[in-house]
Protein backbone atom coordinates (compact mmCIF):
# COMPACT_ATOMS: atom_id res chain seq x y z
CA UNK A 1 6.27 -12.42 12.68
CA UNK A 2 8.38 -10.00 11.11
CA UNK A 3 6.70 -7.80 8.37
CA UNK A 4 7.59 -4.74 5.43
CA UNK A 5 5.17 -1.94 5.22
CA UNK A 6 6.37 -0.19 1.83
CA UNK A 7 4.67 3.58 1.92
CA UNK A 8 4.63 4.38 5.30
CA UNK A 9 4.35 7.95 5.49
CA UNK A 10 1.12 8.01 2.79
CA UNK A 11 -2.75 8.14 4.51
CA UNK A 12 -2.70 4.19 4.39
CA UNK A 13 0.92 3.25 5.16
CA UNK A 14 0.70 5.43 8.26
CA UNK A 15 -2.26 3.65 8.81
CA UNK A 16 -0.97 0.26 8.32
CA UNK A 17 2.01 0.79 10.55
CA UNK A 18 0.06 2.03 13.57
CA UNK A 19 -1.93 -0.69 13.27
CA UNK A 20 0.88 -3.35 12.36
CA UNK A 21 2.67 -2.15 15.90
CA UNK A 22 -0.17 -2.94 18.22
CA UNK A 23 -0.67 -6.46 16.94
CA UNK A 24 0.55 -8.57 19.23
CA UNK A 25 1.60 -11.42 16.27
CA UNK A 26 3.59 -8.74 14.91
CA UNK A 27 7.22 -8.93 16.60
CA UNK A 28 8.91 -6.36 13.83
CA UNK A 29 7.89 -4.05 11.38
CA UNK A 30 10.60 -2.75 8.74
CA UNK A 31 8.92 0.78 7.26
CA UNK A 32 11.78 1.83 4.92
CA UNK A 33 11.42 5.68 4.30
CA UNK A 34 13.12 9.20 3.00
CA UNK A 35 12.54 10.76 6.16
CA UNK A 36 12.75 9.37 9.71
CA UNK A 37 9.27 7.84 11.56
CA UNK A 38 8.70 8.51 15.26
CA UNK A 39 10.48 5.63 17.45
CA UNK A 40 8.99 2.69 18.41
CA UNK A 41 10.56 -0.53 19.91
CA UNK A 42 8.88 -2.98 17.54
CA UNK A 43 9.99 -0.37 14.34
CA UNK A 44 13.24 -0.74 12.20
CA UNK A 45 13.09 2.53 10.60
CA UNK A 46 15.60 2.52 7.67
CA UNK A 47 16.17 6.14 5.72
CA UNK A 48 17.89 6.88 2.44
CA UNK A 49 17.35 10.11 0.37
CA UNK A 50 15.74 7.70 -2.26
CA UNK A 51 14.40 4.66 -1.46
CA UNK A 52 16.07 2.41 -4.30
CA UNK A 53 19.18 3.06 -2.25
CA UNK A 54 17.78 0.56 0.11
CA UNK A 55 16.78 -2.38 -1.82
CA UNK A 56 20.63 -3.84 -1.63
CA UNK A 57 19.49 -3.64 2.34
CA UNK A 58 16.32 -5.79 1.92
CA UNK A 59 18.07 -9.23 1.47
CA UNK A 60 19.09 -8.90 5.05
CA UNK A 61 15.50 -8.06 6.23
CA UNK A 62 13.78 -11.27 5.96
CA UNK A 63 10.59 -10.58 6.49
CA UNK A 64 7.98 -12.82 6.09
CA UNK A 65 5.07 -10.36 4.91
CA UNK A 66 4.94 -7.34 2.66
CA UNK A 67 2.48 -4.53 2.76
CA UNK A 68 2.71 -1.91 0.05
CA UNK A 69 0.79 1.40 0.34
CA UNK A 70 2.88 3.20 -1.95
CA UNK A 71 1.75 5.56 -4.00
CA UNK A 72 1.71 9.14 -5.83
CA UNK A 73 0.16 11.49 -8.41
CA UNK A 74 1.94 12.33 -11.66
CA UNK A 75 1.32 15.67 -10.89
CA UNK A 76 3.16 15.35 -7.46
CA UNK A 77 6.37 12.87 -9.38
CA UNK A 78 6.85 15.20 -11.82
CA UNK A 79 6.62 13.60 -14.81
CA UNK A 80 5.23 9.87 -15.87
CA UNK A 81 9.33 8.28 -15.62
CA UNK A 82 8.76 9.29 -11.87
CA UNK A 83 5.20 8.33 -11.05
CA UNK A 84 6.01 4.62 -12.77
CA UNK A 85 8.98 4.60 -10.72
CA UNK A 86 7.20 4.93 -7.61
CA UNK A 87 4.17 3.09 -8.27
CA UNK A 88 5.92 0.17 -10.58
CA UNK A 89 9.07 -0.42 -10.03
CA UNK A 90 9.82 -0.24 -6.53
CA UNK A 91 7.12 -2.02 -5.07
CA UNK A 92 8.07 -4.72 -7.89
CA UNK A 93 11.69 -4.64 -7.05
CA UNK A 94 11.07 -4.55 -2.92
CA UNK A 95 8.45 -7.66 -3.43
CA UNK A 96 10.96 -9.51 -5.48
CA UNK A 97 13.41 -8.99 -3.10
CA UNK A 98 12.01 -10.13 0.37
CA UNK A 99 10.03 -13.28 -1.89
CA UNK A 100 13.34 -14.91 -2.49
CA UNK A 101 14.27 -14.30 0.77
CA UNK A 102 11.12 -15.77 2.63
CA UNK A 103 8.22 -13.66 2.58
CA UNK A 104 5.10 -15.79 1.40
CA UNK A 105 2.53 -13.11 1.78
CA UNK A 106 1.45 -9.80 0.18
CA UNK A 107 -0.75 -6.69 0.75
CA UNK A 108 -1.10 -4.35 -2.11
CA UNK A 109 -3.01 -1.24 -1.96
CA UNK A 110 -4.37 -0.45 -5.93
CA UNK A 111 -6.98 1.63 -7.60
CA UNK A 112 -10.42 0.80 -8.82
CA UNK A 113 -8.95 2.13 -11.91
CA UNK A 114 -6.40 -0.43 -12.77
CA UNK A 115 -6.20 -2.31 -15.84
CA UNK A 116 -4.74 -3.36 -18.80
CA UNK A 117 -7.08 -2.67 -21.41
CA UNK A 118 -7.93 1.33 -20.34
CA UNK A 119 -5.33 3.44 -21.78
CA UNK A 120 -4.34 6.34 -19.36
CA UNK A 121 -1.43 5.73 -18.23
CA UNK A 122 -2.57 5.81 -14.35
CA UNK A 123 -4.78 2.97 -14.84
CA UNK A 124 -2.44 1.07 -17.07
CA UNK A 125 0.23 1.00 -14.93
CA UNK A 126 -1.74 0.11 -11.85
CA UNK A 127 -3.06 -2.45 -14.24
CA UNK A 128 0.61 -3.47 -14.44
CA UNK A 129 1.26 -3.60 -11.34
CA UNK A 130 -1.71 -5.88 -10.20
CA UNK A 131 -0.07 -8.86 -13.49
CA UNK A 132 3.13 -8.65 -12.35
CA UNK A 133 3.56 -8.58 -8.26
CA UNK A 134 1.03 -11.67 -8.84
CA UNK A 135 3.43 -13.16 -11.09
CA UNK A 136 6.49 -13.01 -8.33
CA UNK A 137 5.00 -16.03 -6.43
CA UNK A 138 3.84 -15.07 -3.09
CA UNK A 139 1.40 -17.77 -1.70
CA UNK A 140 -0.67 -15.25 -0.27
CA UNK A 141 -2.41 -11.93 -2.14
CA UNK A 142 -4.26 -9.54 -1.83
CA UNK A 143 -5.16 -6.64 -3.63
CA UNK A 144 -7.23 -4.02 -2.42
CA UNK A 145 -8.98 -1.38 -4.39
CA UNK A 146 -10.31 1.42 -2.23
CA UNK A 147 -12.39 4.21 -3.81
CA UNK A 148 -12.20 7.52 -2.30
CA UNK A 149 -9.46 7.31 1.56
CA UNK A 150 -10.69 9.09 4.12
CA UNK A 151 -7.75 10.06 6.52
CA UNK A 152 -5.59 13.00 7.12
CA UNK A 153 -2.74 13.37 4.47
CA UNK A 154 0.34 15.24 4.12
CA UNK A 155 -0.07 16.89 0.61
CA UNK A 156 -3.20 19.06 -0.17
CA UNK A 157 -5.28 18.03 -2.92
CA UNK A 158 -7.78 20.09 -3.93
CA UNK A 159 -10.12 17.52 -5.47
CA UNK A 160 -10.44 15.24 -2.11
CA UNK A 161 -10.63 18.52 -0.15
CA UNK A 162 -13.79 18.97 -2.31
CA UNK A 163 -15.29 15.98 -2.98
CA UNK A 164 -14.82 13.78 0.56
CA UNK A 165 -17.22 16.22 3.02
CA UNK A 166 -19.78 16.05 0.06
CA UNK A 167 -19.28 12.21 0.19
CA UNK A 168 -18.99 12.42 4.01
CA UNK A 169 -22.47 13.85 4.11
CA UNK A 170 -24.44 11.95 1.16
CA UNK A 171 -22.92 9.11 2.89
CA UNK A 172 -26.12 7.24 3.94
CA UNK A 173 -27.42 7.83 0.12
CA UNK A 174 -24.67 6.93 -1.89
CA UNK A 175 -24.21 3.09 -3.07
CA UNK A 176 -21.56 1.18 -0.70
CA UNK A 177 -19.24 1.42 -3.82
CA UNK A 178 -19.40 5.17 -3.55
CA UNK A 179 -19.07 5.98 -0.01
CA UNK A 180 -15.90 7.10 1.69
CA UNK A 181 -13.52 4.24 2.49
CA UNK A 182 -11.79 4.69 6.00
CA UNK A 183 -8.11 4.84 5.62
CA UNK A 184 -8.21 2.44 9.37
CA UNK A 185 -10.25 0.15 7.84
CA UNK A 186 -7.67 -0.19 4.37
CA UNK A 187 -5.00 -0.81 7.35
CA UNK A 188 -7.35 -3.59 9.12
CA UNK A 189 -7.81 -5.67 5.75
CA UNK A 190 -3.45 -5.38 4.74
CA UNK A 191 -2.83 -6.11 8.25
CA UNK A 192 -5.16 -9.22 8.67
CA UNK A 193 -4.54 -10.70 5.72
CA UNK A 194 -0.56 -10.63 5.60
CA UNK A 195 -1.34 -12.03 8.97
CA UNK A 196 -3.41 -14.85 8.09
CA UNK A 197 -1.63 -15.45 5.34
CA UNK A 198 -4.16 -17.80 3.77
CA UNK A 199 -3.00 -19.34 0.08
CA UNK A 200 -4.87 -17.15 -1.89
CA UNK A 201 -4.94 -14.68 -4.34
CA UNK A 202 -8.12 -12.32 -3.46
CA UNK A 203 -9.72 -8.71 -4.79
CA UNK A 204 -11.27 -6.40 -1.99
CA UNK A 205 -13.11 -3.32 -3.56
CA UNK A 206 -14.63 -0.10 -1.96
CA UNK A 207 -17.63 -1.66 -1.16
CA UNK A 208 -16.16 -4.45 1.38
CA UNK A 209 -14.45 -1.38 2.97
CA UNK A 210 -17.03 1.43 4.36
């Protein structure tokens, strides 16, 4: 099985691919990125300053799962063009892609604040995001909204700094909705399912996650 992990230098996608390269049902994992991932015999690594460069590439991939972890802040894109770019249209453009090459199933990490009907823009466009990849045709989905990731990540944010040792210790108080969701167990549930690849289209929420 050959698979795409979209995102993989993000708390998730890292996690994702780690776990993606010691499954033995895995043969090949493409992780396209802006900057180079450590080497690894079952990784095809491909690296473009921007990763829409890439999508002519993806036709040749023909993978027959997707994963997407990606993600960013608006604060972090720069303005909302940027963070819709990132969190819209390329996982939209990669997914349509690899479908009509092959790919039948799909792993999308969301937010429990996506939807249609709220409108900041953060939650409409995840909202977005959710209707549309659905719409592409894969017989397998599945959407996963984790609450607060626990996992190490590249960019400091000084909310999570705060908030995730305070959730970390109320842990055994807090409602399973609340708690803190493991970014290895967000890998475990992209991984299995792309894996399984049962035909269906299914939510997972924080609560299925701690």
């Amino acid at each position: 099985m050959k698979i795409l992990i979209l995102g993989a230098t993000g708390v998730v996608g890292k996690a994702a691919l780690e776990r993606a390269l010691g499954d033995s049902s895995i043969a090949q994992v493409i992780a396209p990125t802006r900057c180079g991932l450590s080497p690894h015999p079952k990784l095809a690594n491909p690296v473009a300053p921007e990763l829409s460069l890439l999508l002519p590439d993806a036709d040749a991939w023909e993978v027959d799962a997707v994963i997407c972890a990606m993600g960013t802040t608006i604060g972090k894109a720069g303005s909302k063009a940027a963070f819709r770019h990132v969190d819209y249209a390329l996982p939209i453009a990669f997914s349509k892609r690899v479908f009509r090459k092959g790919a039948q199933a799909l792993a999308l990490v969301s937010s429990p604040g996506a939807s249609l009907s709220i409108p900041l823009f953060y939650c409409r466009t995840k909202g977005e995001l959710e209707r549309d990849i659905q719409k592409i045709g894969f017989e397998s989905v599945t959407i996963v909204r984790p609450g607060m990731i626990g996992g190490e990540r590249q960019e400091f944010r000084l909310a999570e700094r705060m908030v995730l040792p305070v959730a970390k210790f109320l842990r055994p108080l807090l409602p399973r909705g609340l708690r803190v969701n493991p970014a290895a167990n967000i890998a475990d549930v992209l991984v299995d399912s792309v894996v399984a690849g049962k035909a269906e289209a299914r939510m997972v929420t924080s609560r299925d996650l701690v």
